[in-house]
Each structure stands twice: as structure tokens, then as C-alpha cells.
C-alpha atoms as a PDB file:
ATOM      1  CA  UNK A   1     -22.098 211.854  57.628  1.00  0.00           C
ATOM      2  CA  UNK A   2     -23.681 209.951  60.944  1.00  0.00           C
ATOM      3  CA  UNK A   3     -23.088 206.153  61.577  1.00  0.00           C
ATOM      4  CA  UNK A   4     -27.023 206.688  61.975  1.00  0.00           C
ATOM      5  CA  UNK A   5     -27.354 208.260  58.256  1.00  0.00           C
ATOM      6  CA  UNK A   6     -25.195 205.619  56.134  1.00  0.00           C
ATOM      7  CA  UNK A   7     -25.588 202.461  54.539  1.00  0.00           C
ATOM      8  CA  UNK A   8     -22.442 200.260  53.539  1.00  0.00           C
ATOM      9  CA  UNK A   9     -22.590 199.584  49.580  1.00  0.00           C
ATOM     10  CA  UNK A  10     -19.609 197.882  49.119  1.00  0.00           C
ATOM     11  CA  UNK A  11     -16.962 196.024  50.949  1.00  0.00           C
ATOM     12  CA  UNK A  12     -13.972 194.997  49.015  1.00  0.00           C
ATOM     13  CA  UNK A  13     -10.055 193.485  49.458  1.00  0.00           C
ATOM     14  CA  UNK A  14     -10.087 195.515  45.498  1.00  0.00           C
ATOM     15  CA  UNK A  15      -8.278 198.832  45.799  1.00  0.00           C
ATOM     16  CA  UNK A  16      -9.369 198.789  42.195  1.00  0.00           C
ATOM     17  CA  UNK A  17     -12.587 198.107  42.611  1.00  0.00           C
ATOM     18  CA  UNK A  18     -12.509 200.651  45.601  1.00  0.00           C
ATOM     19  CA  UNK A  19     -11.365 203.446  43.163  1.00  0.00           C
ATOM     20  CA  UNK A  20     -13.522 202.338  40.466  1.00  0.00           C
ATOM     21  CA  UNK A  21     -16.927 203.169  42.573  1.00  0.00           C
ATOM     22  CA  UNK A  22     -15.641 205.533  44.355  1.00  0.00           C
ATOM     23  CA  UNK A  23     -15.090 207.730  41.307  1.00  0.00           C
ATOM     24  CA  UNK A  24     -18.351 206.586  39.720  1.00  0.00           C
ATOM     25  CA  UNK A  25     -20.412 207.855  42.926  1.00  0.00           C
ATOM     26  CA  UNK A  26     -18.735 211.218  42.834  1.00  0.00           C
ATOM     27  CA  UNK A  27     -19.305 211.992  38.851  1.00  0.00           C
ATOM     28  CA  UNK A  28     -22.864 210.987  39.682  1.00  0.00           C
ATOM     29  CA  UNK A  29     -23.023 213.471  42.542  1.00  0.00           C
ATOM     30  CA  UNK A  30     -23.140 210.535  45.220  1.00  0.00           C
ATOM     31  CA  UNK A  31     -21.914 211.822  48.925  1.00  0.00           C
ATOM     32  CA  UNK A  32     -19.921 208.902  50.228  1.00  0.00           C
ATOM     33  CA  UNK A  33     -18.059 208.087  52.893  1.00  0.00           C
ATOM     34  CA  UNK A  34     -15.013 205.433  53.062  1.00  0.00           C
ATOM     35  CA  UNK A  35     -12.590 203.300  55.312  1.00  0.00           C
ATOM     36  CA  UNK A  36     -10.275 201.265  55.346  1.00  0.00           C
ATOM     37  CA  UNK A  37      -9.250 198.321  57.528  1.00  0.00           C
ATOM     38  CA  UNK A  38      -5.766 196.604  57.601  1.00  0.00           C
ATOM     39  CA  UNK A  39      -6.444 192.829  57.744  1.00  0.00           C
ATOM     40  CA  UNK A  40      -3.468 191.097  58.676  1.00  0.00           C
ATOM     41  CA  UNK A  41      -3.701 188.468  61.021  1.00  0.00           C
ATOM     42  CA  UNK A  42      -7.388 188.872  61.538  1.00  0.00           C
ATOM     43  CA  UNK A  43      -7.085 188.342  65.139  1.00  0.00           C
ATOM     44  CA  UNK A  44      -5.410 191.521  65.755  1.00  0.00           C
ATOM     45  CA  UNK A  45      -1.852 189.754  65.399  1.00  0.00           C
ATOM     46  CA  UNK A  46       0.852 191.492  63.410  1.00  0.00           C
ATOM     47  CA  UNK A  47       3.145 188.359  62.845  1.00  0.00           C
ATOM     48  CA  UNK A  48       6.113 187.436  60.671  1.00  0.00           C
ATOM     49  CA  UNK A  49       3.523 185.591  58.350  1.00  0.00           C
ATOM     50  CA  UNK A  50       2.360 188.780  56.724  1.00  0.00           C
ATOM     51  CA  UNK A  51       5.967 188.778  54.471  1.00  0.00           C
ATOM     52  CA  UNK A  52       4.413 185.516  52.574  1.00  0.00           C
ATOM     53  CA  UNK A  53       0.850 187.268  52.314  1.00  0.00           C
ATOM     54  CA  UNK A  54      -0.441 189.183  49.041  1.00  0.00           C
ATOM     55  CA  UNK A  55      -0.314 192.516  49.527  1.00  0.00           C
ATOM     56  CA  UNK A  56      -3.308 193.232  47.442  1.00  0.00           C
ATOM     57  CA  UNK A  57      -5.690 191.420  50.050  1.00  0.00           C
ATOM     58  CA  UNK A  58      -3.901 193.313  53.336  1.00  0.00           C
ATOM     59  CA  UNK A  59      -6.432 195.666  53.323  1.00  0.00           C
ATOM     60  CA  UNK A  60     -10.238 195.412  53.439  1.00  0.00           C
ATOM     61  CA  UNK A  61     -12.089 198.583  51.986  1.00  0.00           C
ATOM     62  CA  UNK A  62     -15.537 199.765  53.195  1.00  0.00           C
ATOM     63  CA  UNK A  63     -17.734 202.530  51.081  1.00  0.00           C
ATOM     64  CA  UNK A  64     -20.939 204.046  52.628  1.00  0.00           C
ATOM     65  CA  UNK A  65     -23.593 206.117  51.283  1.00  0.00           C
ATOM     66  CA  UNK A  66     -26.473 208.248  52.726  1.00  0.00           C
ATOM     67  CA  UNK A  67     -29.869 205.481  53.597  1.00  0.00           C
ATOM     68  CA  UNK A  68     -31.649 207.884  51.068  1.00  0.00           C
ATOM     69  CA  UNK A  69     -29.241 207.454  48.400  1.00  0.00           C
ATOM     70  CA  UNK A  70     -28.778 203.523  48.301  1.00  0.00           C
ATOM     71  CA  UNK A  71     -30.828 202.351  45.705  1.00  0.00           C
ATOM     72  CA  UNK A  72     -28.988 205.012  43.312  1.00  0.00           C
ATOM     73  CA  UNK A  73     -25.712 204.184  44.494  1.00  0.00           C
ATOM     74  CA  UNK A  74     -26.514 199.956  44.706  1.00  0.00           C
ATOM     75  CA  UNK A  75     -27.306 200.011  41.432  1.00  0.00           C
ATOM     76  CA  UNK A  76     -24.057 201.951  40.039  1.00  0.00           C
ATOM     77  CA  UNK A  77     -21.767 199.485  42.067  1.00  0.00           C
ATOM     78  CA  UNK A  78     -23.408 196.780  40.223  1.00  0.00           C
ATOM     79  CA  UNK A  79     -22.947 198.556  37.021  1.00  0.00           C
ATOM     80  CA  UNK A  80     -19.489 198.875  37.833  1.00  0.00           C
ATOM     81  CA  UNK A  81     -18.609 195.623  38.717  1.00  0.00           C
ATOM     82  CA  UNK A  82     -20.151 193.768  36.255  1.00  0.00           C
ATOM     83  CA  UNK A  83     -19.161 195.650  33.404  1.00  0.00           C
ATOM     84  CA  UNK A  84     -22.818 197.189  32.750  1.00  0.00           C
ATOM     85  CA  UNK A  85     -23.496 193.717  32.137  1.00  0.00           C
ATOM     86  CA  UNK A  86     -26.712 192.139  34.110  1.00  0.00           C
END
């Protein structure tokens, strides 16, 4: 999938969250596309501070969809996150 074709729907520090809507786009037949970031130090510094740091925020993680797709996929994350509550 092209930078050009993709929309983000969902950035998250959650790799359960990540997992969670990951899974949910694939059983409803959602191409996606992922990263991940590392995010300690946030100014590119890898210092000693990171040993202190929760390990469940060291990462940032990024989910993308096709543009024509979105909608679909937008409203599943919600779904997800909230429970299927709105």
C-alpha cells in the first residue's frame, strides 16, 4: 500500500489496543498496514533514563488503512475501543 493510498486510523502507546484492531480489521476483510515507532527519549536520545520508564509506553503504534476504506475501518476502531458502547 502507497503513502499516497492510506489513511492513519489509529495511533496508540496500547500494544493491546494495537492487537485488538488489528485483528478486528482483518476478520472484517480490512487491508491494513502498520508501524511501529520506539519512543524513548523523544528527541532521538537513548539515555540511562529509559531503565525508570514503563515499558508499556516505549513504543508508539501506528495502523493505516486504504482512503477508500476509512469510514468502515473508523467506525470498527471505535467499536473496539469503546466496548461497542457509543
Amino acid at each position: 500500500m502507497f503513502f499516497w493510498q492510506k489513511k492513519e486510523v489509529l495511533v496508540t502507546f496500547s500494544l493491546n489496543d494495537f492487537n485488538r484492531v488489528k485483528d478486528t480489521l482483518a476478520a472484517n476483510q480490512i487491508p491494513y498496514d502498520w508501524k511501529t515507532v520506539p519512543d524513548c527519549g523523544r528527541r532521538g536520545r537513548r539515555t540511562l533514563g529509559t531503565a525508570f520508564m514503563d515499558e508499556s509506553v516505549l513504543r508508539q503504534y501506528y495502523l493505516y488503512v486504504e482512503k477508500k476504506e476509512y469510514e468502515r475501518a473508523e467506525y470498527l476502531v471505535k467499536t473496539v475501543l469503546t466496548g461497542g458502547k457509543r
